[in-house]
PDB file of N, CA and C in Angstrom:
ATOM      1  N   UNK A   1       0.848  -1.184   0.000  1.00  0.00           N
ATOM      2  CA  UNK A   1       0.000   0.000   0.000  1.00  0.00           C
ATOM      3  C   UNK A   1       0.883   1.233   0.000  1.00  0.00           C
ATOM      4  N   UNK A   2       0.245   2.322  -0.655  1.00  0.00           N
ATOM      5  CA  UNK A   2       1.420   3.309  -1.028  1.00  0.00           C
ATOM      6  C   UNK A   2       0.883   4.196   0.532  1.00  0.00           C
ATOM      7  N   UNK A   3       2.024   4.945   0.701  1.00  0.00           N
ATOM      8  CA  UNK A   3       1.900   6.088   1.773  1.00  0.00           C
ATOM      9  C   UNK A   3       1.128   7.062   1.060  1.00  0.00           C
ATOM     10  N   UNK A   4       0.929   8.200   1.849  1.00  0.00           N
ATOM     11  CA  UNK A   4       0.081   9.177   1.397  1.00  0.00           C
ATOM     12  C   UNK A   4       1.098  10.554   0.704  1.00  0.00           C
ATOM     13  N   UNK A   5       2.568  10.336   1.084  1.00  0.00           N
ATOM     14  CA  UNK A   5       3.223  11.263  -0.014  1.00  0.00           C
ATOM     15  C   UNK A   5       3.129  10.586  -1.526  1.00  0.00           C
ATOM     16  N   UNK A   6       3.353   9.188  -1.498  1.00  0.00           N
ATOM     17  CA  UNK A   6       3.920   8.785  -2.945  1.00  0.00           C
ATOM     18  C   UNK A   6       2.372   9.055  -3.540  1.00  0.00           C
ATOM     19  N   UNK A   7       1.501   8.703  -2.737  1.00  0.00           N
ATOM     20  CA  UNK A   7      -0.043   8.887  -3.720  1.00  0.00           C
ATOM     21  C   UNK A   7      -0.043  10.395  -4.168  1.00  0.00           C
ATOM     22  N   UNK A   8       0.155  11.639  -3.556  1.00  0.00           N
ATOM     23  CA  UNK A   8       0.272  13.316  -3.776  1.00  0.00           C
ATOM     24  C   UNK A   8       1.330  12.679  -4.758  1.00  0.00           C
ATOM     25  N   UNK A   9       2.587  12.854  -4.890  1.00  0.00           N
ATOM     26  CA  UNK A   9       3.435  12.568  -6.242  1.00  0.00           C
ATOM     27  C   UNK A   9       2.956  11.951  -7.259  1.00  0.00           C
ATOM     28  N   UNK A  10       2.113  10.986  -7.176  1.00  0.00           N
ATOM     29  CA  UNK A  10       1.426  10.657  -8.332  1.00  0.00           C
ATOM     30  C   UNK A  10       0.662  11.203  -9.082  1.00  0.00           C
ATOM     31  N   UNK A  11       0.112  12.118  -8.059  1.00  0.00           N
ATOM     32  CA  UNK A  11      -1.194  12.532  -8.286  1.00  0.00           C
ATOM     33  C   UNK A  11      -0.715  14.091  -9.190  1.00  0.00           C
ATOM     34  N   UNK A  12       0.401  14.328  -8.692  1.00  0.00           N
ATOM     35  CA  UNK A  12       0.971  15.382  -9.161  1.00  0.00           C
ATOM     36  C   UNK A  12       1.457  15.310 -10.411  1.00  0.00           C
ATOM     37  N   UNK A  13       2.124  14.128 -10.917  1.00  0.00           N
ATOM     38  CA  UNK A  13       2.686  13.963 -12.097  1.00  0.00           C
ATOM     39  C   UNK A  13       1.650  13.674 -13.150  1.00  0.00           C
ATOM     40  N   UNK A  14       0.524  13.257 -12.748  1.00  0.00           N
ATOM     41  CA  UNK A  14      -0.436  13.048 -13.283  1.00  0.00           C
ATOM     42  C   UNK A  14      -1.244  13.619 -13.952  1.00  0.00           C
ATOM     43  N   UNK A  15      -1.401  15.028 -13.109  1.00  0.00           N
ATOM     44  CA  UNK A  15      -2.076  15.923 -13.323  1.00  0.00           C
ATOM     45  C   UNK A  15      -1.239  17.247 -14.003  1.00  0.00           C
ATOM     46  N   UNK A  16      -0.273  17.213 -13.985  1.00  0.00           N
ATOM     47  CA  UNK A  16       0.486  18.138 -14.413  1.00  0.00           C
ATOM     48  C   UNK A  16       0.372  18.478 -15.927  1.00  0.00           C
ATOM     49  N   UNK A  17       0.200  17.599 -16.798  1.00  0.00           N
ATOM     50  CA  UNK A  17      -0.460  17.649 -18.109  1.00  0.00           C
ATOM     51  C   UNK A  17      -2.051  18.575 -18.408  1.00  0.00           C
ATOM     52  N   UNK A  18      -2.508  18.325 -17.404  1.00  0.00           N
ATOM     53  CA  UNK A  18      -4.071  18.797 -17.499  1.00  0.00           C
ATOM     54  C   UNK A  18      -4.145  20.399 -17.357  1.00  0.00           C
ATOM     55  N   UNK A  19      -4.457  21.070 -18.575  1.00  0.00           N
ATOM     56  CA  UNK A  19      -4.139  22.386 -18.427  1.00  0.00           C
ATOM     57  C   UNK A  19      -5.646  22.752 -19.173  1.00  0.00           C
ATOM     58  N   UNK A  20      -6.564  23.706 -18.365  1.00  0.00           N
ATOM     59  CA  UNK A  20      -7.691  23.951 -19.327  1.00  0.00           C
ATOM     60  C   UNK A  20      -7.538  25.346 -19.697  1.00  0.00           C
ATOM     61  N   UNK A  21      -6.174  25.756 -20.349  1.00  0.00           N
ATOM     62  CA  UNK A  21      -6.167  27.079 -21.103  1.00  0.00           C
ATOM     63  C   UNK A  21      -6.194  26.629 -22.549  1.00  0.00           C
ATOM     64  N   UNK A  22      -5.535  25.069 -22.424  1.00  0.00           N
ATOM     65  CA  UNK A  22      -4.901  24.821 -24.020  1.00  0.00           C
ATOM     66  C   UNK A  22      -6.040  24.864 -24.977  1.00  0.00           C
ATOM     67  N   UNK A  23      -7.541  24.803 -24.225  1.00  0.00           N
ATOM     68  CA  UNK A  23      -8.861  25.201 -25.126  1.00  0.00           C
ATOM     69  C   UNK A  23      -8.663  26.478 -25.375  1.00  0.00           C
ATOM     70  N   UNK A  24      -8.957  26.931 -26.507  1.00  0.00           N
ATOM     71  CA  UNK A  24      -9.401  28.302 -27.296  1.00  0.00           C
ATOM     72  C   UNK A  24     -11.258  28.255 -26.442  1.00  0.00           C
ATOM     73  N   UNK A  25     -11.485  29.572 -27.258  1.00  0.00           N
ATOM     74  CA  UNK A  25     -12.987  29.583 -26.781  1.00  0.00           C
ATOM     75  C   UNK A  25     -13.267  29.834 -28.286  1.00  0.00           C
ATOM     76  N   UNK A  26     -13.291  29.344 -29.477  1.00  0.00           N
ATOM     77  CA  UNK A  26     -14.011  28.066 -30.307  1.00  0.00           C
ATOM     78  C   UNK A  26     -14.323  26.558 -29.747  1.00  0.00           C
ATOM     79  N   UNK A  27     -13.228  26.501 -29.238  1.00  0.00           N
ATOM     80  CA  UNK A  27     -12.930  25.039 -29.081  1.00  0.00           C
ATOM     81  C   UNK A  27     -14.071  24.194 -27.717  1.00  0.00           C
ATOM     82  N   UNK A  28     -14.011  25.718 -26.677  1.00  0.00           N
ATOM     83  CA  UNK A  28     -15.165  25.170 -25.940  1.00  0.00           C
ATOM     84  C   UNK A  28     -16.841  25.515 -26.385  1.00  0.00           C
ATOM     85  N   UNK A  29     -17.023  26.364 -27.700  1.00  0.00           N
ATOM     86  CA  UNK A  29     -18.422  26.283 -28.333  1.00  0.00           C
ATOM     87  C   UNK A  29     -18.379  25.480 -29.302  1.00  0.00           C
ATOM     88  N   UNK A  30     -17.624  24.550 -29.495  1.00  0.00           N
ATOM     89  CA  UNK A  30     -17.824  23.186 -30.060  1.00  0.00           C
ATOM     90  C   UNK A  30     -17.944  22.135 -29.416  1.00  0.00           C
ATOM     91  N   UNK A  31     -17.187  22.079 -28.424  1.00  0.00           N
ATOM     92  CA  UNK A  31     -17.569  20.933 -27.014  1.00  0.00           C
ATOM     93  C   UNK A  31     -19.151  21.103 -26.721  1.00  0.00           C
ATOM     94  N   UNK A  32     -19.591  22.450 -26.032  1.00  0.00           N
ATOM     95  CA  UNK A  32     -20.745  22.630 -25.968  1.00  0.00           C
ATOM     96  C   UNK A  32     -21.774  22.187 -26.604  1.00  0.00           C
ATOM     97  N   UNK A  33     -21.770  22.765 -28.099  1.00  0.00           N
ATOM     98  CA  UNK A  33     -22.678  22.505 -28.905  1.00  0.00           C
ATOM     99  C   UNK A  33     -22.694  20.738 -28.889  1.00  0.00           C
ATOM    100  N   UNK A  34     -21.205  20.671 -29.303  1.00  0.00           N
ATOM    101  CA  UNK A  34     -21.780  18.909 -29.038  1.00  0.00           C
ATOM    102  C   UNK A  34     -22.426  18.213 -28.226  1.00  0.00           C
ATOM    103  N   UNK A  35     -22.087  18.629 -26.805  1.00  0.00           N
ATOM    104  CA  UNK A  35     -23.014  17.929 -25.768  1.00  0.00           C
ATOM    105  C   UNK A  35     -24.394  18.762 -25.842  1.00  0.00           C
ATOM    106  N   UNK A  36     -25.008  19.451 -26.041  1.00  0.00           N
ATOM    107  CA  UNK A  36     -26.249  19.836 -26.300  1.00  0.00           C
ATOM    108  C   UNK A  36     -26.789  18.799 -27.284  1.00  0.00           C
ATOM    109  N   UNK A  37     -25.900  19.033 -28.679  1.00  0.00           N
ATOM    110  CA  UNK A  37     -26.862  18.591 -29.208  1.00  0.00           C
ATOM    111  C   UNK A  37     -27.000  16.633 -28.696  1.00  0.00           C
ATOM    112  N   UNK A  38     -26.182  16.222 -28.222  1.00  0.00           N
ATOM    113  CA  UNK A  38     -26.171  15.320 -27.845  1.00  0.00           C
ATOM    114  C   UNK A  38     -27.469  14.905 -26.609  1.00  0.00           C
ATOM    115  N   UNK A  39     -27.377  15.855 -25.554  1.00  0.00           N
ATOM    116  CA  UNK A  39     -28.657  15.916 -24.889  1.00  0.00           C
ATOM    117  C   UNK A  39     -29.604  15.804 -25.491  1.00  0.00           C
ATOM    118  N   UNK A  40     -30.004  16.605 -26.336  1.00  0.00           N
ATOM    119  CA  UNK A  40     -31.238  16.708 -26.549  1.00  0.00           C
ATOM    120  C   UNK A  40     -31.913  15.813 -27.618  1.00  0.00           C
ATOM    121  N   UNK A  41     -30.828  14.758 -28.166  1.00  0.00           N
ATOM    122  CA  UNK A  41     -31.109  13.719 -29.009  1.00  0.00           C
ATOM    123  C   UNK A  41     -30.989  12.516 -27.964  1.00  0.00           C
ATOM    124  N   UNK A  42     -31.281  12.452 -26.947  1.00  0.00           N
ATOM    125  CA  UNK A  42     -31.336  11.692 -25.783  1.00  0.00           C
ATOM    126  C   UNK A  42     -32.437  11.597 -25.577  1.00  0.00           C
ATOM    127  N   UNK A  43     -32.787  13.278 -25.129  1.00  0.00           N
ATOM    128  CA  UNK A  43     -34.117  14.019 -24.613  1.00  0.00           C
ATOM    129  C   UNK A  43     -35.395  13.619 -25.833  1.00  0.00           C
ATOM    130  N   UNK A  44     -35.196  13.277 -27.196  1.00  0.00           N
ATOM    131  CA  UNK A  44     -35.960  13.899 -28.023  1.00  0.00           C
ATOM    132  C   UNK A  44     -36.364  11.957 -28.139  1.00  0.00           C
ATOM    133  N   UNK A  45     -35.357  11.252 -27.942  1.00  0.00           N
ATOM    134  CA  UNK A  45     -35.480   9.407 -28.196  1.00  0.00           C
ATOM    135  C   UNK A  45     -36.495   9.038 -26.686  1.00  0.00           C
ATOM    136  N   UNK A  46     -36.357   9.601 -25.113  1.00  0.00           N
ATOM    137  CA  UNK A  46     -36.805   9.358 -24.501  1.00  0.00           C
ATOM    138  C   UNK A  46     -38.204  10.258 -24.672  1.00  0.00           C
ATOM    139  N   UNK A  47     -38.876  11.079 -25.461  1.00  0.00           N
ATOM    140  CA  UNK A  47     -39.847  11.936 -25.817  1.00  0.00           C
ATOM    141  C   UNK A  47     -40.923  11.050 -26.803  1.00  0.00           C
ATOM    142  N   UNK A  48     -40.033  10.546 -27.556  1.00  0.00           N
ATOM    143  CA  UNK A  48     -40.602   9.906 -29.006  1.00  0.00           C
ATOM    144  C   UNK A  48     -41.114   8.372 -28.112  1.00  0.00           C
ATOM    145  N   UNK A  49     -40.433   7.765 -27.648  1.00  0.00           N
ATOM    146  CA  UNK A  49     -40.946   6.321 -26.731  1.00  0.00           C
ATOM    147  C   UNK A  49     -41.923   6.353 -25.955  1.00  0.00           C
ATOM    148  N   UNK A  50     -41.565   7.358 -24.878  1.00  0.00           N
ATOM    149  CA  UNK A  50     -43.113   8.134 -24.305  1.00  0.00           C
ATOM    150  C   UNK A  50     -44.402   8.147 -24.943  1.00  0.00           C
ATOM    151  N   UNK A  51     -43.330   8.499 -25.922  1.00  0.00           N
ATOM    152  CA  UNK A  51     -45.244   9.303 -26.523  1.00  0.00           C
ATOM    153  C   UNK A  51     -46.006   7.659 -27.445  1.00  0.00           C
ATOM    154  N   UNK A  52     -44.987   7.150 -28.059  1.00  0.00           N
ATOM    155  CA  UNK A  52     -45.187   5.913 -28.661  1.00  0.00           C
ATOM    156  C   UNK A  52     -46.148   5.230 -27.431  1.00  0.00           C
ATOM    157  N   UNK A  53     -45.727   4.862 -26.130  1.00  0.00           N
ATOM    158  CA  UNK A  53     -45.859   4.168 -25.320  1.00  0.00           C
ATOM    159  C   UNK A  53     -47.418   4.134 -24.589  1.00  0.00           C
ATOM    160  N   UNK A  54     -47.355   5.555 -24.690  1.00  0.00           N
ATOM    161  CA  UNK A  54     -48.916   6.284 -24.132  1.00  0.00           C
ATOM    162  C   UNK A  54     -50.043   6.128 -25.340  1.00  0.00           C
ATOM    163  N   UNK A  55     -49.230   6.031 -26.553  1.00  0.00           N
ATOM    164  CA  UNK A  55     -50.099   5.707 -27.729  1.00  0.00           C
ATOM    165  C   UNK A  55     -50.597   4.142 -27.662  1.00  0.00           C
ATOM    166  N   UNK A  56     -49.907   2.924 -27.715  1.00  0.00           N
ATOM    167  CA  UNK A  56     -50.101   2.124 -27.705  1.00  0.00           C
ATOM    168  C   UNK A  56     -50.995   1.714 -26.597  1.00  0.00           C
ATOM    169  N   UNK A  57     -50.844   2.351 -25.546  1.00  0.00           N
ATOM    170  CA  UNK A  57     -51.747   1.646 -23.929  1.00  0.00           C
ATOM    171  C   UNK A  57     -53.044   2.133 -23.935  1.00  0.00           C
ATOM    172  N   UNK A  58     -52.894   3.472 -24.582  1.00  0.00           N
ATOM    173  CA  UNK A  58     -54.678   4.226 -24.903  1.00  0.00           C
ATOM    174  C   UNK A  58     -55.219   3.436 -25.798  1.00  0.00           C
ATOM    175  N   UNK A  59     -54.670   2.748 -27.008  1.00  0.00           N
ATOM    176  CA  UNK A  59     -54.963   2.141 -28.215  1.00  0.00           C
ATOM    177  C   UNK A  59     -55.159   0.931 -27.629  1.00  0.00           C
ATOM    178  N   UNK A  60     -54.963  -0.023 -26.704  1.00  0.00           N
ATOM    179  CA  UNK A  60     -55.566  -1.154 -26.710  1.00  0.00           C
ATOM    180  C   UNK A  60     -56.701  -1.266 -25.245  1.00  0.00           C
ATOM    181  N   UNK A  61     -56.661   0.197 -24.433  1.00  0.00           N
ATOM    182  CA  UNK A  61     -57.626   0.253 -23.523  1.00  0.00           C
ATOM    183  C   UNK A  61     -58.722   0.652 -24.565  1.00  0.00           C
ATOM    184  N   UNK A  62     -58.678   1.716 -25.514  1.00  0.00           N
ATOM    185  CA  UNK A  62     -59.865   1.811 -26.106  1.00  0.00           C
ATOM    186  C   UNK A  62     -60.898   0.380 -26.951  1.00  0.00           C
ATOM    187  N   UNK A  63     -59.477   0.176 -27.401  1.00  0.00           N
ATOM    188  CA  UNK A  63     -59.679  -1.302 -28.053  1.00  0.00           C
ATOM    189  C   UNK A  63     -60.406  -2.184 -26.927  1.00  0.00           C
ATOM    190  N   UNK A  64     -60.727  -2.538 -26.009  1.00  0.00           N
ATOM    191  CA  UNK A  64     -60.713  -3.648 -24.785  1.00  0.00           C
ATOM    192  C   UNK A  64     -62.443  -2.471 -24.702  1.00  0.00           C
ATOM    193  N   UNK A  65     -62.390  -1.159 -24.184  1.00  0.00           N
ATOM    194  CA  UNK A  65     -63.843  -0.810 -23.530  1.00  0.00           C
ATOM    195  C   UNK A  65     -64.863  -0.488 -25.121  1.00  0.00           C
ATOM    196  N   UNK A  66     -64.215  -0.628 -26.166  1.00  0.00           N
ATOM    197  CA  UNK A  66     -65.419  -0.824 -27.856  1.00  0.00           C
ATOM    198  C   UNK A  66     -65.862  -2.290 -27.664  1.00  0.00           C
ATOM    199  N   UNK A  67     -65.012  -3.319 -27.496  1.00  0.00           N
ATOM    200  CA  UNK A  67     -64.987  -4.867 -27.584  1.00  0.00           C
ATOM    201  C   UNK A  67     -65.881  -5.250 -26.538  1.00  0.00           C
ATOM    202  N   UNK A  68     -65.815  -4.629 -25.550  1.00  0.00           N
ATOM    203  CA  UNK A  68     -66.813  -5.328 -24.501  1.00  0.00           C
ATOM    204  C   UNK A  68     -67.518  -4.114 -23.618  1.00  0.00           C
ATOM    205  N   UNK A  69     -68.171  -3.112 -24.246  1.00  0.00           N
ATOM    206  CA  UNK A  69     -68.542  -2.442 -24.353  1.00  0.00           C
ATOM    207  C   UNK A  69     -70.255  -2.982 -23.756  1.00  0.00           C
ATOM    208  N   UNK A  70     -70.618  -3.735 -24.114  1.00  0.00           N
ATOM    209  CA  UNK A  70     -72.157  -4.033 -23.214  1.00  0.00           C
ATOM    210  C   UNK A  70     -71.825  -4.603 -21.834  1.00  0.00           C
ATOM    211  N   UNK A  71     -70.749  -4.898 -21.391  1.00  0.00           N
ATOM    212  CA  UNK A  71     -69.687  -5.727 -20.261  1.00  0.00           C
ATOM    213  C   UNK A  71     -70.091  -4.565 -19.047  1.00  0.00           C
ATOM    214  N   UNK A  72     -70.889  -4.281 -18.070  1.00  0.00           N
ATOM    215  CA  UNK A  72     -70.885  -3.023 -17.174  1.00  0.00           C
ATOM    216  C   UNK A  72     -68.827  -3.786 -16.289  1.00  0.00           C
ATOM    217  N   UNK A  73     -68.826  -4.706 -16.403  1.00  0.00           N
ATOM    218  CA  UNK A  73     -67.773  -5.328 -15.010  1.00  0.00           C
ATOM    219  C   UNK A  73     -66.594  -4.617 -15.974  1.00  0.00           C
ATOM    220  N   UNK A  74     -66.370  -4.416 -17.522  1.00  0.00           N
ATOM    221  CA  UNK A  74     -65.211  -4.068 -17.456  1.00  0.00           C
ATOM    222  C   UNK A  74     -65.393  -2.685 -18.040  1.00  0.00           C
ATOM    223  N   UNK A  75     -66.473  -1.939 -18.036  1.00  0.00           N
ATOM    224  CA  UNK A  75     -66.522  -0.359 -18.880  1.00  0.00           C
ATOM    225  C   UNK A  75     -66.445   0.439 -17.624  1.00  0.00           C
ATOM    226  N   UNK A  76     -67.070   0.024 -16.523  1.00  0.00           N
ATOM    227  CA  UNK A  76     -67.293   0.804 -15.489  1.00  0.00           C
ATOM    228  C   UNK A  76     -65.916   1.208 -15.095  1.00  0.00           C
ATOM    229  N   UNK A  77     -64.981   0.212 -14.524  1.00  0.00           N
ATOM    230  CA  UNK A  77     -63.737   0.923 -14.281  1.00  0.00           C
ATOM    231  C   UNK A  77     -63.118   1.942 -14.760  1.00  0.00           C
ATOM    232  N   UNK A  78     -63.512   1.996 -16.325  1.00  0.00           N
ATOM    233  CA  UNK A  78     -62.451   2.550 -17.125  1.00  0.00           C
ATOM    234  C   UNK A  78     -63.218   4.192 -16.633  1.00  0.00           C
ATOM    235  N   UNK A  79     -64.238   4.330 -16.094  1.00  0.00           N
ATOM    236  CA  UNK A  79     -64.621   5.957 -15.553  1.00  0.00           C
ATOM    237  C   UNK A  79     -64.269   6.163 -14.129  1.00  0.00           C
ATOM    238  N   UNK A  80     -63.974   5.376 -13.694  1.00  0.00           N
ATOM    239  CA  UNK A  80     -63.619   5.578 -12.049  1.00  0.00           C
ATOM    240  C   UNK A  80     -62.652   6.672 -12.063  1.00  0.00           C
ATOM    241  N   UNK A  81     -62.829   7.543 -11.348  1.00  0.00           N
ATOM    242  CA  UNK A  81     -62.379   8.763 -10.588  1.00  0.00           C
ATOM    243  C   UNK A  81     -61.302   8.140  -9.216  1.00  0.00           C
ATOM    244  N   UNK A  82     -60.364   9.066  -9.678  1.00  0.00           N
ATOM    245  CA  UNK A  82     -59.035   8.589  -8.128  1.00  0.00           C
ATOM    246  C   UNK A  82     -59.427   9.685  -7.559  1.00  0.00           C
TER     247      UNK A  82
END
């Protein structure tokens, strides 16, 4: 197990490379833009499934209260109030 100087020396040599001037400021409105647009093509796949998802579950509850529609045991639920 290392002591706690040799871990700081490591940590030092390590880091000594890491300089955040060597970005221009182009360079960080291209980072940016990338992770935006990256978000929001995340945002826009978890939007589109949603909405798919809510489509399909309305589409086979409607489907289920047309089909048995003279049924009071299974239409009634579908008006119940929480």
């Amino acid at each position: 197990m290392q002591n706690f100087d040799e871990i700081k020396r490591n940590w030092k040599v390590d880091t000594e490379h890491l300089n955040s001037d060597h970005l221009d400021e182009p360079a960080w409105q291209n980072l940016l833009k990338r992770q935006i647009k990256k978000q929001k093509n995340i945002n826009m796949q978890h939007f589109w499934a949603s909405l798919t998802f809510q489509i399909i579950v309305y589409g086979f509850l409607a489907h289920v209260v047309i089909k048995y529609w003279g049924d009071q045991m299974v239409v009634l639920p579908t008006y119940s109030e929480k």
